[in-house]
Protein backbone atom coordinates (compact mmCIF):
# COMPACT_ATOMS: atom_id res chain seq x y z
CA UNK A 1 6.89 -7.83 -29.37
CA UNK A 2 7.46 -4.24 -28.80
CA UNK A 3 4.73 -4.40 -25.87
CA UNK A 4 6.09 -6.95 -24.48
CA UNK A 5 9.98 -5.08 -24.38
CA UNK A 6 8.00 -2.03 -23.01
CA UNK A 7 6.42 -3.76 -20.41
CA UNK A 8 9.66 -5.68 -19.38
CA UNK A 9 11.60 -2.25 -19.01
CA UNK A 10 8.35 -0.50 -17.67
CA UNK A 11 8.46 -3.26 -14.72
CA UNK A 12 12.02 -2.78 -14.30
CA UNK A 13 11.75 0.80 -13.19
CA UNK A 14 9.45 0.19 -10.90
CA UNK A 15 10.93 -2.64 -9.19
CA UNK A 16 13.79 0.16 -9.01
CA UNK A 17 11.83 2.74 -7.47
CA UNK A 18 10.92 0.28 -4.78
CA UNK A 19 14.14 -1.90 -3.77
CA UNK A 20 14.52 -0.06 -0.61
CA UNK A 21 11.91 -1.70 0.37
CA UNK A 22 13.26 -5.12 0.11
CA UNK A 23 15.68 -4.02 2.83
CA UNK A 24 15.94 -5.34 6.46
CA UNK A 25 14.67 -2.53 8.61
CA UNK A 26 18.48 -1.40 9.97
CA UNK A 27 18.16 0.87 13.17
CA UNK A 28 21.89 1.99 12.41
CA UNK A 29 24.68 2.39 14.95
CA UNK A 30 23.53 5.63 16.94
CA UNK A 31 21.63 5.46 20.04
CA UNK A 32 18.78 7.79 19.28
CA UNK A 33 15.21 6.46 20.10
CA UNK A 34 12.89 7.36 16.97
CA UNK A 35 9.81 5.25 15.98
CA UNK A 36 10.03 5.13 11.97
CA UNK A 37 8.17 2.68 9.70
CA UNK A 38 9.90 -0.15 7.32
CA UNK A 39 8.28 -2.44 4.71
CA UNK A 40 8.26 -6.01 5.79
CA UNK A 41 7.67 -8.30 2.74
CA UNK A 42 6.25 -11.61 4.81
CA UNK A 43 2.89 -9.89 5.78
CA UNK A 44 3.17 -7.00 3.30
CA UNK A 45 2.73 -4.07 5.28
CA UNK A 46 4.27 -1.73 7.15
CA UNK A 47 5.78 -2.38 10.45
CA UNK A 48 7.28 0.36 13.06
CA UNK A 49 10.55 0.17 13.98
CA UNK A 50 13.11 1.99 16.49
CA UNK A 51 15.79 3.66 14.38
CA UNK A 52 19.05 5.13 16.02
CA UNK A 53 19.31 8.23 14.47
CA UNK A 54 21.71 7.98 12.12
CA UNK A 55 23.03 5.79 8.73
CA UNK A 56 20.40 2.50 8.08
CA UNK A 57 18.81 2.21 4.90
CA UNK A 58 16.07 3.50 2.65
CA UNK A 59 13.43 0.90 4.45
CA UNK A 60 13.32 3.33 6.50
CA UNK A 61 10.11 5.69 6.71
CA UNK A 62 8.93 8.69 9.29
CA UNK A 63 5.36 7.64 8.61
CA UNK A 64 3.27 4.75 7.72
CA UNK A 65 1.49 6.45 5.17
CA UNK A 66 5.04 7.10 3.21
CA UNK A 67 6.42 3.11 3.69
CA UNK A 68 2.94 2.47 2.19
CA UNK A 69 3.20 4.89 -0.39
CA UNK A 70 6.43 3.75 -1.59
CA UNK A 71 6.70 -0.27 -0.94
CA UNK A 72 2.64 -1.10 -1.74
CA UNK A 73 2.94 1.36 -4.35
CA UNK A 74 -0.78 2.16 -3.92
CA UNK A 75 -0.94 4.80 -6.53
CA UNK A 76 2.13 3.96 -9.09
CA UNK A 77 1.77 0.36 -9.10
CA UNK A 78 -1.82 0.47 -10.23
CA UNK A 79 -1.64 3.45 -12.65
CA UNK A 80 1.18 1.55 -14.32
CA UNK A 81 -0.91 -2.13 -14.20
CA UNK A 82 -3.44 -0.54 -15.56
CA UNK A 83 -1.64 1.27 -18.76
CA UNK A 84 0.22 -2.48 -19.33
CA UNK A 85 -3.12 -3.75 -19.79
CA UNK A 86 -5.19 -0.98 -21.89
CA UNK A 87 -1.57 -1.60 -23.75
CA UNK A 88 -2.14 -5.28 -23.93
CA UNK A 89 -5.76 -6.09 -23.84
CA UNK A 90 -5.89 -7.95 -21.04
């Protein structure tokens, strides 16, 4: 029972750490012309995106490399999956 509690909380930070992601990319209302990078859920990756300089959201990324650091959770994700199921013996 605990493990199962721990995991439930466990998955609930990292769903925090990555709800930016589940933003629509939002240029904002400036008229700047910058290529960023947002998370788009459908195909799972990350997409560029022309961003206006100023306000948006946090799907909003200067690289590809950070959208896919923080929304496919390449390294986090799977260190944390992997510690649930040592926990678990899965």
């Amino acid at each position: 029972m605990i493990a199962l509690i721990f995991t439930a909380c466990l998955l609930a930070v990292v769903e925090g750490l990555t709800n930016d992601c589940h933003l629509k990319p939002d240029p904002g209302p400036c008229k700047g012309f910058y290529q960023r990078f947002a998370y788009n859920r459908k195909n799972n990756t990350c997409v560029p995106f022309i961003y206006g300089g100023c306000q948006g959201n946090g799907n909003n990324f200067e690289t590809k490399k950070q959208c896919e650091k923080k929304c496919l959770g390449k390294s986090s994700t799977r260190t944390i999956q992997f510690i649930i199921n040592k926990r678990l013996k899965v």
